[in-house]
PDB file of N, CA and C in Angstrom:
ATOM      1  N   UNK A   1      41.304 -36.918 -57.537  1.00  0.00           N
ATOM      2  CA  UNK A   1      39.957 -36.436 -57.698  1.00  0.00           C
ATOM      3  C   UNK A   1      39.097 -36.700 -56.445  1.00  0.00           C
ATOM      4  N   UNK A   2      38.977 -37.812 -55.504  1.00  0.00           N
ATOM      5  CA  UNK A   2      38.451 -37.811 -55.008  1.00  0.00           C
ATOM      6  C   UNK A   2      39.103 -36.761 -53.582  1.00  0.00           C
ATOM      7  N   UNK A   3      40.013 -36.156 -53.759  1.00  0.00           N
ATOM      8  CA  UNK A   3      40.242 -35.272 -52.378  1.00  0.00           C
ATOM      9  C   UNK A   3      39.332 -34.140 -53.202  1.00  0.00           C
ATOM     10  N   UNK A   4      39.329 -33.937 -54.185  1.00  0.00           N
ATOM     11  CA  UNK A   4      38.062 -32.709 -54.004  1.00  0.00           C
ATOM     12  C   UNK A   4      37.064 -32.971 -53.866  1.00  0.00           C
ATOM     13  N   UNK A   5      35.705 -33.737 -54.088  1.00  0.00           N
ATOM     14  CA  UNK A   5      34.972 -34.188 -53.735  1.00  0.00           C
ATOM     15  C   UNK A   5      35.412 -34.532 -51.423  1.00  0.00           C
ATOM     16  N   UNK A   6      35.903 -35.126 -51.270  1.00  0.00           N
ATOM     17  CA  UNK A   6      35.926 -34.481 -49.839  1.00  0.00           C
ATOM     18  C   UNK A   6      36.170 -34.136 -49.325  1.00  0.00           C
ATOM     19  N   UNK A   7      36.869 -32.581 -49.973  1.00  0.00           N
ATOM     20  CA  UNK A   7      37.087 -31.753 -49.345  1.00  0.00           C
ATOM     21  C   UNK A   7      36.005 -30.425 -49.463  1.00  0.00           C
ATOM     22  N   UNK A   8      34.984 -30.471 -50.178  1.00  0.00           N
ATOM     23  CA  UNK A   8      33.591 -29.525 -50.142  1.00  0.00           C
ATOM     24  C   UNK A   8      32.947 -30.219 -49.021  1.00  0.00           C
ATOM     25  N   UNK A   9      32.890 -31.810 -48.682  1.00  0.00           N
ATOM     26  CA  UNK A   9      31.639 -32.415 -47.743  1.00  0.00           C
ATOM     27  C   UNK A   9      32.309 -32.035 -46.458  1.00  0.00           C
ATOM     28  N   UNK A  10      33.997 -32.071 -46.619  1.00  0.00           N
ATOM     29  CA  UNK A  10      34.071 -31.462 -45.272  1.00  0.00           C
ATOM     30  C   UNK A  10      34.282 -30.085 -44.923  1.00  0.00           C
ATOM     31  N   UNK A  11      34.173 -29.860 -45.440  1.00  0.00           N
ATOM     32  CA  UNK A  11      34.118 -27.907 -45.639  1.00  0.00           C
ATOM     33  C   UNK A  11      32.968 -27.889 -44.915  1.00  0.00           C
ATOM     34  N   UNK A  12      31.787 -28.235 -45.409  1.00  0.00           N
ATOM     35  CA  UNK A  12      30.602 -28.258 -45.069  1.00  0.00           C
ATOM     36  C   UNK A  12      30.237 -28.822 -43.786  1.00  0.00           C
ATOM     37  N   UNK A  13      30.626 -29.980 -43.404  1.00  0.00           N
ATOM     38  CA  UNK A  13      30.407 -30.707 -42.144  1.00  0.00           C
ATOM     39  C   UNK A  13      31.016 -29.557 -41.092  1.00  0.00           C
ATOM     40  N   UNK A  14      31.900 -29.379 -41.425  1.00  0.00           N
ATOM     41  CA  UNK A  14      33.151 -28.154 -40.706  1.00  0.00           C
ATOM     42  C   UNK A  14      31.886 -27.393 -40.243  1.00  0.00           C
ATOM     43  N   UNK A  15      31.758 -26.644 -41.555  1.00  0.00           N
ATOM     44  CA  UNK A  15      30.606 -25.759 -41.270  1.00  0.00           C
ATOM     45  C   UNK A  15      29.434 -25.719 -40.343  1.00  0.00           C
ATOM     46  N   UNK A  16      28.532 -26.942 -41.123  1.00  0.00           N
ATOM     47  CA  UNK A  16      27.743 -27.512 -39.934  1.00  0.00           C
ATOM     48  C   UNK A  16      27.873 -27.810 -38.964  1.00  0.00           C
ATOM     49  N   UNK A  17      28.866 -28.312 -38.705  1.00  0.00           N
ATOM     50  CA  UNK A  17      29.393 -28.264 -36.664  1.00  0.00           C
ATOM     51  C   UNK A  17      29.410 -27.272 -36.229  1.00  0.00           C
ATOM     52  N   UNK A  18      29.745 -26.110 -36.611  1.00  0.00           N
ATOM     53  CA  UNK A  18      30.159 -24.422 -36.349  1.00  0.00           C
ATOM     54  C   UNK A  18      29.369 -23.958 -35.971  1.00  0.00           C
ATOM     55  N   UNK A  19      27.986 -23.994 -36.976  1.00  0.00           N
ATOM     56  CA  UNK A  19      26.364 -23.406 -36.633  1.00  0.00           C
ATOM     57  C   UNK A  19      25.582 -23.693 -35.294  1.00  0.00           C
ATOM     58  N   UNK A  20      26.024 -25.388 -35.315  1.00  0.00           N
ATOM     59  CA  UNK A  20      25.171 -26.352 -34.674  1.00  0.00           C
ATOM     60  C   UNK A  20      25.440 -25.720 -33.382  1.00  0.00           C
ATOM     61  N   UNK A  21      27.290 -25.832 -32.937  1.00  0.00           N
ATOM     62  CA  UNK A  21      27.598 -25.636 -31.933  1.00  0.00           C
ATOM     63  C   UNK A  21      27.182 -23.925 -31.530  1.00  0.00           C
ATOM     64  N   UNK A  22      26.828 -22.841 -32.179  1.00  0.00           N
ATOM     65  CA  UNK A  22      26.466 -21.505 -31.830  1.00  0.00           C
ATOM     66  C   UNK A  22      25.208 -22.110 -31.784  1.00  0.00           C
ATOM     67  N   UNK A  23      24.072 -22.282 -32.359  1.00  0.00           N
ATOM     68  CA  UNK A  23      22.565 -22.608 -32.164  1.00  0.00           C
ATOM     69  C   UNK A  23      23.062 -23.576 -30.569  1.00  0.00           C
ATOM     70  N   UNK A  24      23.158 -24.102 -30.297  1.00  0.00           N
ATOM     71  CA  UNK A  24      23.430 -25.038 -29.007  1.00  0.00           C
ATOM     72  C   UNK A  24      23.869 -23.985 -27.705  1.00  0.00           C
ATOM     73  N   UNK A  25      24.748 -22.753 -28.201  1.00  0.00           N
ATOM     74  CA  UNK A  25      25.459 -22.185 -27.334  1.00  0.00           C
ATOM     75  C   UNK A  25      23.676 -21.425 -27.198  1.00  0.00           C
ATOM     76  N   UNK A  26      23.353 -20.933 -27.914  1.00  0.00           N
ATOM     77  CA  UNK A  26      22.389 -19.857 -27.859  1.00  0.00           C
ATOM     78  C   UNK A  26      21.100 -20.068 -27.320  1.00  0.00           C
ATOM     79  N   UNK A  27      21.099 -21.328 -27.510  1.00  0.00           N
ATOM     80  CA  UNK A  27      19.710 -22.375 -26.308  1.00  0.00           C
ATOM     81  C   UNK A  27      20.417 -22.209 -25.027  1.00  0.00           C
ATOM     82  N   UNK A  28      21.611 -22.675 -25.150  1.00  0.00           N
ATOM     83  CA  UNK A  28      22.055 -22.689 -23.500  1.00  0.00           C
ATOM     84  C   UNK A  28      21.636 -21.504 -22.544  1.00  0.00           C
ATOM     85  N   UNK A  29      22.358 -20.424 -23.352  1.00  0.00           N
ATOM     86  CA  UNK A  29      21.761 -18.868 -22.733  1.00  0.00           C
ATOM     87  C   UNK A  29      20.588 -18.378 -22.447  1.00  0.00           C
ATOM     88  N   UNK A  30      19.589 -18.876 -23.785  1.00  0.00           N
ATOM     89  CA  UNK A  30      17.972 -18.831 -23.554  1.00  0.00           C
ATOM     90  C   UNK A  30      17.857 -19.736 -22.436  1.00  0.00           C
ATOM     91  N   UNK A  31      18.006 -20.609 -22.344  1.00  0.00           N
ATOM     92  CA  UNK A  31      18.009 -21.451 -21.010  1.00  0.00           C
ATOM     93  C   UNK A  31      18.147 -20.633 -19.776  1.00  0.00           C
ATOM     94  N   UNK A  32      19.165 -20.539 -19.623  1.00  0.00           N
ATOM     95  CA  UNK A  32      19.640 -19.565 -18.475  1.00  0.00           C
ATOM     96  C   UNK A  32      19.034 -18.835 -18.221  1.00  0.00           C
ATOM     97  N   UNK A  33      18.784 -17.795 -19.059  1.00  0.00           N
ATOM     98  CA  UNK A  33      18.127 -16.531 -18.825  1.00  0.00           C
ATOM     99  C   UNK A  33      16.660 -17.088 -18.312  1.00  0.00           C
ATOM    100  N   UNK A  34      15.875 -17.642 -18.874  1.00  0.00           N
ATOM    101  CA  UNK A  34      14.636 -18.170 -18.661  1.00  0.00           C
ATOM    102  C   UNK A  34      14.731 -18.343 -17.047  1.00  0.00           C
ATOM    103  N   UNK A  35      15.592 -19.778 -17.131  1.00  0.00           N
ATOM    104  CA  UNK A  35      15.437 -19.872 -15.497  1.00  0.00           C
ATOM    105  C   UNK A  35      15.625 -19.127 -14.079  1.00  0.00           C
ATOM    106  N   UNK A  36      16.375 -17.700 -14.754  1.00  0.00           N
ATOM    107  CA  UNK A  36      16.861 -16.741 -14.063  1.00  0.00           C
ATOM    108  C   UNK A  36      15.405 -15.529 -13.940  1.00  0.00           C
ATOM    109  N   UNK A  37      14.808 -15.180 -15.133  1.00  0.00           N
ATOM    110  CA  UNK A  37      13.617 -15.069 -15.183  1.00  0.00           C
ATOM    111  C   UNK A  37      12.470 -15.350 -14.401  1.00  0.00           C
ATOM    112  N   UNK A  38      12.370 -16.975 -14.042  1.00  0.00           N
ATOM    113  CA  UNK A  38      11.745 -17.355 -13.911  1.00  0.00           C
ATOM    114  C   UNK A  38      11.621 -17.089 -12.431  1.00  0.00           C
ATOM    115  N   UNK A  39      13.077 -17.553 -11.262  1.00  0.00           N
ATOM    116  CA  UNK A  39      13.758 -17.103 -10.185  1.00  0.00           C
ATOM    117  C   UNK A  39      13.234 -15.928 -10.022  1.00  0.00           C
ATOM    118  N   UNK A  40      13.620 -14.627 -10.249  1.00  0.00           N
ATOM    119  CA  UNK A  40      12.687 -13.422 -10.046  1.00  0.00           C
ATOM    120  C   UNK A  40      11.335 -13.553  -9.818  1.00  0.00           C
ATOM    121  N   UNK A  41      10.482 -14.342 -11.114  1.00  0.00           N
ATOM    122  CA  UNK A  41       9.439 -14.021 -11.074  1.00  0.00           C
ATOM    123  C   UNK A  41       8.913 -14.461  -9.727  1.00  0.00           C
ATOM    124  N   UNK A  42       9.417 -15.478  -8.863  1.00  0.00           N
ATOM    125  CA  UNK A  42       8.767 -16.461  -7.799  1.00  0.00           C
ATOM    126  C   UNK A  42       9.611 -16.070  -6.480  1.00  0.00           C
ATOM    127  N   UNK A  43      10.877 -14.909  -6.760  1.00  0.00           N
ATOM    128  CA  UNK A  43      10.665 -13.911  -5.490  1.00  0.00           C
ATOM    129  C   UNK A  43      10.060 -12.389  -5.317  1.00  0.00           C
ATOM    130  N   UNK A  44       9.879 -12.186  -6.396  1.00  0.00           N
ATOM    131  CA  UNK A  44       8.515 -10.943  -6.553  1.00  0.00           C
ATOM    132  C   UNK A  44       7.585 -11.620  -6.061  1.00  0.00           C
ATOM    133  N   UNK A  45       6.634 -12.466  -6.534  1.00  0.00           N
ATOM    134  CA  UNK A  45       6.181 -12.861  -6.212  1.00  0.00           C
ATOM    135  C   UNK A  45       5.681 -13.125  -4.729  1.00  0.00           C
ATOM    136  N   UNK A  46       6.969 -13.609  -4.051  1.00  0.00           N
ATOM    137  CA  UNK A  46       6.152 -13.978  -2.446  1.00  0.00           C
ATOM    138  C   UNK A  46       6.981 -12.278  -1.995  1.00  0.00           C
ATOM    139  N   UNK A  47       8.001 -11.536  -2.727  1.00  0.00           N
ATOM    140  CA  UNK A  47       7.513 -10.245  -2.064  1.00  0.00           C
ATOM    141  C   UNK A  47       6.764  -9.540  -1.998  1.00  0.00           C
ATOM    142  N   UNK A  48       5.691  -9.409  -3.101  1.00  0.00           N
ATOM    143  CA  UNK A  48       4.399  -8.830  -3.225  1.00  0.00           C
ATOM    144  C   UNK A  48       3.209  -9.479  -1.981  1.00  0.00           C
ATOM    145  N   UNK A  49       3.215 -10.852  -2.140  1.00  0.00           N
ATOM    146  CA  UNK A  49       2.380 -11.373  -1.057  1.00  0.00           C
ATOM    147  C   UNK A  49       2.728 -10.841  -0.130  1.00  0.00           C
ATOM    148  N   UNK A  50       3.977 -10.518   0.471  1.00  0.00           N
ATOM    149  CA  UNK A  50       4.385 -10.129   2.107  1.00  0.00           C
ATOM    150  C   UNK A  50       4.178  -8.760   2.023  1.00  0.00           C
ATOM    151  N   UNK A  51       4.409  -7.941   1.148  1.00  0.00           N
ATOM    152  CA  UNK A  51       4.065  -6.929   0.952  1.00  0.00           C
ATOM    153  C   UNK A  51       2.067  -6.261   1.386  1.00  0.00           C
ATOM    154  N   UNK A  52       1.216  -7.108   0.602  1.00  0.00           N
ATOM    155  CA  UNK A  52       0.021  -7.338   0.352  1.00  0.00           C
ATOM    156  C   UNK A  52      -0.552  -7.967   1.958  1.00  0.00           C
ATOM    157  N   UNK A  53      -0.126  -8.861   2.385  1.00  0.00           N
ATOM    158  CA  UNK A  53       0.174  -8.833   3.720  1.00  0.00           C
ATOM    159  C   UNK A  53       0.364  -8.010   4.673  1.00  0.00           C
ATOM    160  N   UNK A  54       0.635  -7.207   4.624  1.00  0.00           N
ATOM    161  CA  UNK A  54       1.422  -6.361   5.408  1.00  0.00           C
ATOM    162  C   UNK A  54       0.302  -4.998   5.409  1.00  0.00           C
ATOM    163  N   UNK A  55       0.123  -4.452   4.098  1.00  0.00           N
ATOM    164  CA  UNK A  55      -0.790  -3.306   4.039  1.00  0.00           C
ATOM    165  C   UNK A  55      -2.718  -3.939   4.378  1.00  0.00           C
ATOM    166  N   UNK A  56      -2.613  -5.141   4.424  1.00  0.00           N
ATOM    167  CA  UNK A  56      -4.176  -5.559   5.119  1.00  0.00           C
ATOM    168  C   UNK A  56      -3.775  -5.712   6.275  1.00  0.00           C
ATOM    169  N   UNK A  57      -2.855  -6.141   7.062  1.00  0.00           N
ATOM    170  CA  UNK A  57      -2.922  -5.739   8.614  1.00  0.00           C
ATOM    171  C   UNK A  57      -2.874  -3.963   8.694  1.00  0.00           C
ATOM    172  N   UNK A  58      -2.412  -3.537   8.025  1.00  0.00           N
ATOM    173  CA  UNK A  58      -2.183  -1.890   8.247  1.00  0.00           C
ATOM    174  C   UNK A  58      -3.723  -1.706   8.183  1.00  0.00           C
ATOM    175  N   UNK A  59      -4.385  -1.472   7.307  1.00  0.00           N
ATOM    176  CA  UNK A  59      -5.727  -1.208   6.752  1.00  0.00           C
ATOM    177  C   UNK A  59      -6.758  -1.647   7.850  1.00  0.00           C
ATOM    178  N   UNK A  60      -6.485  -2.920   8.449  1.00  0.00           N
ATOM    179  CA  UNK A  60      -7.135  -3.301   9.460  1.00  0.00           C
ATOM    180  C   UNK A  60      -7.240  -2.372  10.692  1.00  0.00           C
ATOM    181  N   UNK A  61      -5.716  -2.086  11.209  1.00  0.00           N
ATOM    182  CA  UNK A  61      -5.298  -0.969  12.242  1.00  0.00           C
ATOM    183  C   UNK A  61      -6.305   0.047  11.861  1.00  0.00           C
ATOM    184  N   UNK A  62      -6.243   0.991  10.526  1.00  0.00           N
ATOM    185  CA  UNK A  62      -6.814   1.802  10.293  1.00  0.00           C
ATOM    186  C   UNK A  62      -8.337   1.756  10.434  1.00  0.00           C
ATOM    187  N   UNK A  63      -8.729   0.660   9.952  1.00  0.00           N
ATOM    188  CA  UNK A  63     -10.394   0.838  10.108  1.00  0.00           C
ATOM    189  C   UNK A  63     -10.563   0.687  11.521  1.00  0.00           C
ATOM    190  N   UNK A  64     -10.098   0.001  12.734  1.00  0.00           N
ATOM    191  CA  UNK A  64     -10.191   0.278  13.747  1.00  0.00           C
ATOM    192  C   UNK A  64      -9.981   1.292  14.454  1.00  0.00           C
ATOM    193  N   UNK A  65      -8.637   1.800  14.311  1.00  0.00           N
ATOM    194  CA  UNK A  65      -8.880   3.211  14.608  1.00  0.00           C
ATOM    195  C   UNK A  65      -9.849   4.053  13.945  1.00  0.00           C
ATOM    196  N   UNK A  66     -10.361   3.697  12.974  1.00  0.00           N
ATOM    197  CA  UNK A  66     -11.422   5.053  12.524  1.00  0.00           C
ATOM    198  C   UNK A  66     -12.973   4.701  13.154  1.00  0.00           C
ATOM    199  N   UNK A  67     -12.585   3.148  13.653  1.00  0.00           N
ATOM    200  CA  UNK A  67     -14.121   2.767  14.424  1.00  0.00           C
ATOM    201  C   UNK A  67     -14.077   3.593  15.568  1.00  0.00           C
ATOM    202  N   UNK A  68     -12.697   3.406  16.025  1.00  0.00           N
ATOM    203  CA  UNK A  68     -12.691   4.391  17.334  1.00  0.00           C
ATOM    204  C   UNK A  68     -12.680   5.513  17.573  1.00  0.00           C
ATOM    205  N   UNK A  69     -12.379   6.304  16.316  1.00  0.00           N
ATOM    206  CA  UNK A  69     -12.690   7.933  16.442  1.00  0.00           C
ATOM    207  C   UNK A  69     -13.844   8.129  16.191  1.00  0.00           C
ATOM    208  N   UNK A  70     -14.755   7.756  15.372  1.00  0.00           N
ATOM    209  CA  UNK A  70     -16.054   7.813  14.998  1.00  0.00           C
ATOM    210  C   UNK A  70     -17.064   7.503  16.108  1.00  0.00           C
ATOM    211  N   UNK A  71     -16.550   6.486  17.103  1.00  0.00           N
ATOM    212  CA  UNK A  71     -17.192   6.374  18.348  1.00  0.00           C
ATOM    213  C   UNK A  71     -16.952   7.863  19.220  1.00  0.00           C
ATOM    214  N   UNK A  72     -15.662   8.468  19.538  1.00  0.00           N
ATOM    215  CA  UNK A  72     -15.401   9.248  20.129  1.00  0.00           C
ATOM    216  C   UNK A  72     -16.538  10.376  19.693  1.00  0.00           C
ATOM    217  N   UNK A  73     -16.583  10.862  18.517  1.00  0.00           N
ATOM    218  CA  UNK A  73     -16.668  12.285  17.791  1.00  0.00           C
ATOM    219  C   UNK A  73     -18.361  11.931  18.485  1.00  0.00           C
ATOM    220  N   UNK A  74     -18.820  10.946  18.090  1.00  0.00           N
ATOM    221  CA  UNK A  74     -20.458  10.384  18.569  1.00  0.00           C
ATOM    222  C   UNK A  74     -20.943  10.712  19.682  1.00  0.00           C
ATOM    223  N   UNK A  75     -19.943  10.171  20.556  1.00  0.00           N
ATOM    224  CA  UNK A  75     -19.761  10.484  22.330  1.00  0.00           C
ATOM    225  C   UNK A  75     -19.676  12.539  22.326  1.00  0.00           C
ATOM    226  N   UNK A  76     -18.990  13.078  21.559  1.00  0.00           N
ATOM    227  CA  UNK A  76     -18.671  14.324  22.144  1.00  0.00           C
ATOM    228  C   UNK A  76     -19.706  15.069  21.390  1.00  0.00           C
ATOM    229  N   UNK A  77     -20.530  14.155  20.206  1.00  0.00           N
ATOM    230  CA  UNK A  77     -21.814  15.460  19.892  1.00  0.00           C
ATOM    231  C   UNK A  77     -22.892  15.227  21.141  1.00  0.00           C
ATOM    232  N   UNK A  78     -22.545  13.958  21.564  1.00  0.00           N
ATOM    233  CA  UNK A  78     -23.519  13.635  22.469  1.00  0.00           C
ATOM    234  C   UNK A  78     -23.795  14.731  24.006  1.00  0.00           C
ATOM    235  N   UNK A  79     -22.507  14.538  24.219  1.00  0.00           N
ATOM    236  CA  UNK A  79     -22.130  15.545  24.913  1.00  0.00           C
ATOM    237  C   UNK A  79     -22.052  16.906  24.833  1.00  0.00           C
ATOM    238  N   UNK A  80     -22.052  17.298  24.059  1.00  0.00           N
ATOM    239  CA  UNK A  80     -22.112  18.910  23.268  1.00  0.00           C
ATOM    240  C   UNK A  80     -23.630  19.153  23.677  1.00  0.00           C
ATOM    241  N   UNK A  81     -24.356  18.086  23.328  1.00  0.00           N
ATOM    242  CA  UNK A  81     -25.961  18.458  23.597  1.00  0.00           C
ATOM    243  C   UNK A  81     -26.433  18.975  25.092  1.00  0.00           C
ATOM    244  N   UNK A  82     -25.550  18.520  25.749  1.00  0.00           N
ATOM    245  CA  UNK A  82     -25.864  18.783  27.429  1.00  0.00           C
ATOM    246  C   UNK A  82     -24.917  20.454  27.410  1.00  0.00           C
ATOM    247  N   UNK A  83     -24.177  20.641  26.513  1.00  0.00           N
ATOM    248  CA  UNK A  83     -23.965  21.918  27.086  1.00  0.00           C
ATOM    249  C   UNK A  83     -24.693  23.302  26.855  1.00  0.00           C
ATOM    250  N   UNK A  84     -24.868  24.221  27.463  1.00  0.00           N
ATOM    251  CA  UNK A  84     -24.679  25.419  26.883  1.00  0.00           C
ATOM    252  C   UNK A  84     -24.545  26.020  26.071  1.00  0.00           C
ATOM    253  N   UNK A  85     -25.208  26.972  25.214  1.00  0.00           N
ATOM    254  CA  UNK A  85     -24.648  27.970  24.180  1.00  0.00           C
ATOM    255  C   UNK A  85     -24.620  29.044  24.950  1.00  0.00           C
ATOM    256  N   UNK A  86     -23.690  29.515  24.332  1.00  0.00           N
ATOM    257  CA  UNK A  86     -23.188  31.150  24.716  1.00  0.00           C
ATOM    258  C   UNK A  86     -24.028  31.537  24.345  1.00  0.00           C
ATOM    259  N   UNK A  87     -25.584  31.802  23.830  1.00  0.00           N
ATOM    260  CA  UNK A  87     -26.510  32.671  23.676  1.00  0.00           C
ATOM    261  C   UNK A  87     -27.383  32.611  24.636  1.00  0.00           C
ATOM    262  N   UNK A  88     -27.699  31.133  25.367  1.00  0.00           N
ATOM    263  CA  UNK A  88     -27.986  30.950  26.185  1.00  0.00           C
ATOM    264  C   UNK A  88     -27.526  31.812  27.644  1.00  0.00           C
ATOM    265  N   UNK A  89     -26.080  31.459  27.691  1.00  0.00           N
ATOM    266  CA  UNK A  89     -25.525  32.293  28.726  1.00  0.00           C
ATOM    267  C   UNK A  89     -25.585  33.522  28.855  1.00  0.00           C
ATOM    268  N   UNK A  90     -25.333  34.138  27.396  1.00  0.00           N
ATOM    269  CA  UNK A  90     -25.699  35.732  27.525  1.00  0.00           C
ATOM    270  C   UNK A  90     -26.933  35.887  27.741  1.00  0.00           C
ATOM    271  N   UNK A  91     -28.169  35.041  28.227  1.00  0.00           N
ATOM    272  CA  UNK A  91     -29.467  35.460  28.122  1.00  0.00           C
ATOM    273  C   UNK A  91     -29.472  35.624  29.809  1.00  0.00           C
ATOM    274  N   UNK A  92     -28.652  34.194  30.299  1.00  0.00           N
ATOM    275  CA  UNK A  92     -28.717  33.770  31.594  1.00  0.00           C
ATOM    276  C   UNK A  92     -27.870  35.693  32.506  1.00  0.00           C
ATOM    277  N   UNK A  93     -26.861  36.203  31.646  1.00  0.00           N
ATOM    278  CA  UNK A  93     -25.956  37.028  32.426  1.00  0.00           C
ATOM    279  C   UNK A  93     -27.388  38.130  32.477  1.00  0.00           C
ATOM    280  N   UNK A  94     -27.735  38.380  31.208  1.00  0.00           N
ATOM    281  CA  UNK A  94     -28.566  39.644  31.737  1.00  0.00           C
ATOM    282  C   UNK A  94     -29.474  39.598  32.057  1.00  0.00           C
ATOM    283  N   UNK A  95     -30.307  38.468  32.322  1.00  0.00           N
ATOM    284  CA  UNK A  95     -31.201  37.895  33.936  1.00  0.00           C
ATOM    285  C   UNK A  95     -30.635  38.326  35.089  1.00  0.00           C
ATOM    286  N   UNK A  96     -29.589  37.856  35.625  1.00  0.00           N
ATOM    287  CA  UNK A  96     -29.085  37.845  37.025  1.00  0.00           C
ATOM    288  C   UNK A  96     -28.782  39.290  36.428  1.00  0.00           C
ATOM    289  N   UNK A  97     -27.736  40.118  35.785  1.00  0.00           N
ATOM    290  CA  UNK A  97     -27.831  41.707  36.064  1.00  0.00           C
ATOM    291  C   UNK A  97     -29.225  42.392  36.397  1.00  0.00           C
ATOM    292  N   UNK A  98     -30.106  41.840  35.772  1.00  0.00           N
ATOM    293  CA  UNK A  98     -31.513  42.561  35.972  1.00  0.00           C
ATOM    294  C   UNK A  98     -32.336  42.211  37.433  1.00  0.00           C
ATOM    295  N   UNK A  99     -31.926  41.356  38.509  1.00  0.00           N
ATOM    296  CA  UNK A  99     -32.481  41.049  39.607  1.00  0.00           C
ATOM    297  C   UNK A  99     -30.938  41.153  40.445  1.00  0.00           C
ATOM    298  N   UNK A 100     -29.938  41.747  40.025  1.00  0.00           N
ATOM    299  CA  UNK A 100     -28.755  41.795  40.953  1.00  0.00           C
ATOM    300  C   UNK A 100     -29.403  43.269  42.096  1.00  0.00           C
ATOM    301  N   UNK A 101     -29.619  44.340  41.043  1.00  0.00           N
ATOM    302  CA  UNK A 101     -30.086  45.515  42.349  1.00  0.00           C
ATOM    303  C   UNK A 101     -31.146  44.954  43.107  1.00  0.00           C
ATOM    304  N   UNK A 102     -32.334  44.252  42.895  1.00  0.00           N
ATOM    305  CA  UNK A 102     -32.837  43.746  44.319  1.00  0.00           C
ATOM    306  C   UNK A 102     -32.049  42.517  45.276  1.00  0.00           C
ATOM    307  N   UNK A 103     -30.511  42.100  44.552  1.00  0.00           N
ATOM    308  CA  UNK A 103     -30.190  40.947  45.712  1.00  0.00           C
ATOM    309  C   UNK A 103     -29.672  41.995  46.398  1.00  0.00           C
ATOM    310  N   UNK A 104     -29.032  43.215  46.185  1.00  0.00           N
ATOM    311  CA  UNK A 104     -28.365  44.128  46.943  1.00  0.00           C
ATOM    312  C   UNK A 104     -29.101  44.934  47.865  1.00  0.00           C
ATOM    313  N   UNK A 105     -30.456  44.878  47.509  1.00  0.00           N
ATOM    314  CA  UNK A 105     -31.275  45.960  48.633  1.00  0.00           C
ATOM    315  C   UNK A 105     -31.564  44.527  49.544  1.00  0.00           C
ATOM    316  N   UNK A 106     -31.755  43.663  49.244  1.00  0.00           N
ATOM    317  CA  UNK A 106     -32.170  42.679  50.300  1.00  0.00           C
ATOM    318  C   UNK A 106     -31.061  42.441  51.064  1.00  0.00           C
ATOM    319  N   UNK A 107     -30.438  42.777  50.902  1.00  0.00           N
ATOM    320  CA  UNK A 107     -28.622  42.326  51.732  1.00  0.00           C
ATOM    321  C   UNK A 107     -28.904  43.677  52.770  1.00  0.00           C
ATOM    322  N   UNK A 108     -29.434  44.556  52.550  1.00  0.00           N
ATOM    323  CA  UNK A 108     -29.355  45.718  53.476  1.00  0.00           C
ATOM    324  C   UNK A 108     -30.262  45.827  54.169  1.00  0.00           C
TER     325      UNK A 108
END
């Protein structure tokens, strides 16, 4: 009689070791994975910084160059002002046509 009586407690113990040891296996893996997780997260991480890095020196380039075209374009309205319009000139051509026949009688 008493082998049946322990042979249900060890059925059971059996058992309970069985579980224990899968619940144990299955932390291990959550483990793992976590720390593998975690690994990623902290080289994303400084790749984003170098990344983020990288496009504020770009951005920098850029606003300088746009300081410097914006200076240019400034300089060439500036300059535009000293020139000429072609309405002007066409006013200037048919002036000189209109006093060209007296430069020609004075030449003679």
């Amino acid at each position: 009689m008493p082998e049946q009586q322990i042979s249900p407690v060890t059925s059971l113990l059996s058992e309970f070791n069985t579980k224990l040891r899968d619940i144990e296996e299955r932390q291990r893996l959550i483990k793992d994975r976590v720390l593998l997780i975690g690994e990623n997260l902290v080289s994303l991480k400084e790749e984003t910084i170098s990344e983020i890095s990288q496009l504020k020196v770009k951005a920098e380039k850029i606003e300088g160059e746009l300081e410097r075209i914006k200076g240019t374009i400034a300089l060439l309205v500036e300059e535009s002002k000293n020139y000429a319009r072609k309405t002007e000139l066409e006013m200037l051509y048919r002036q000189f046509k209109m006093f060209q026949p007296l430069m020609e009688k004075d030449k003679k």
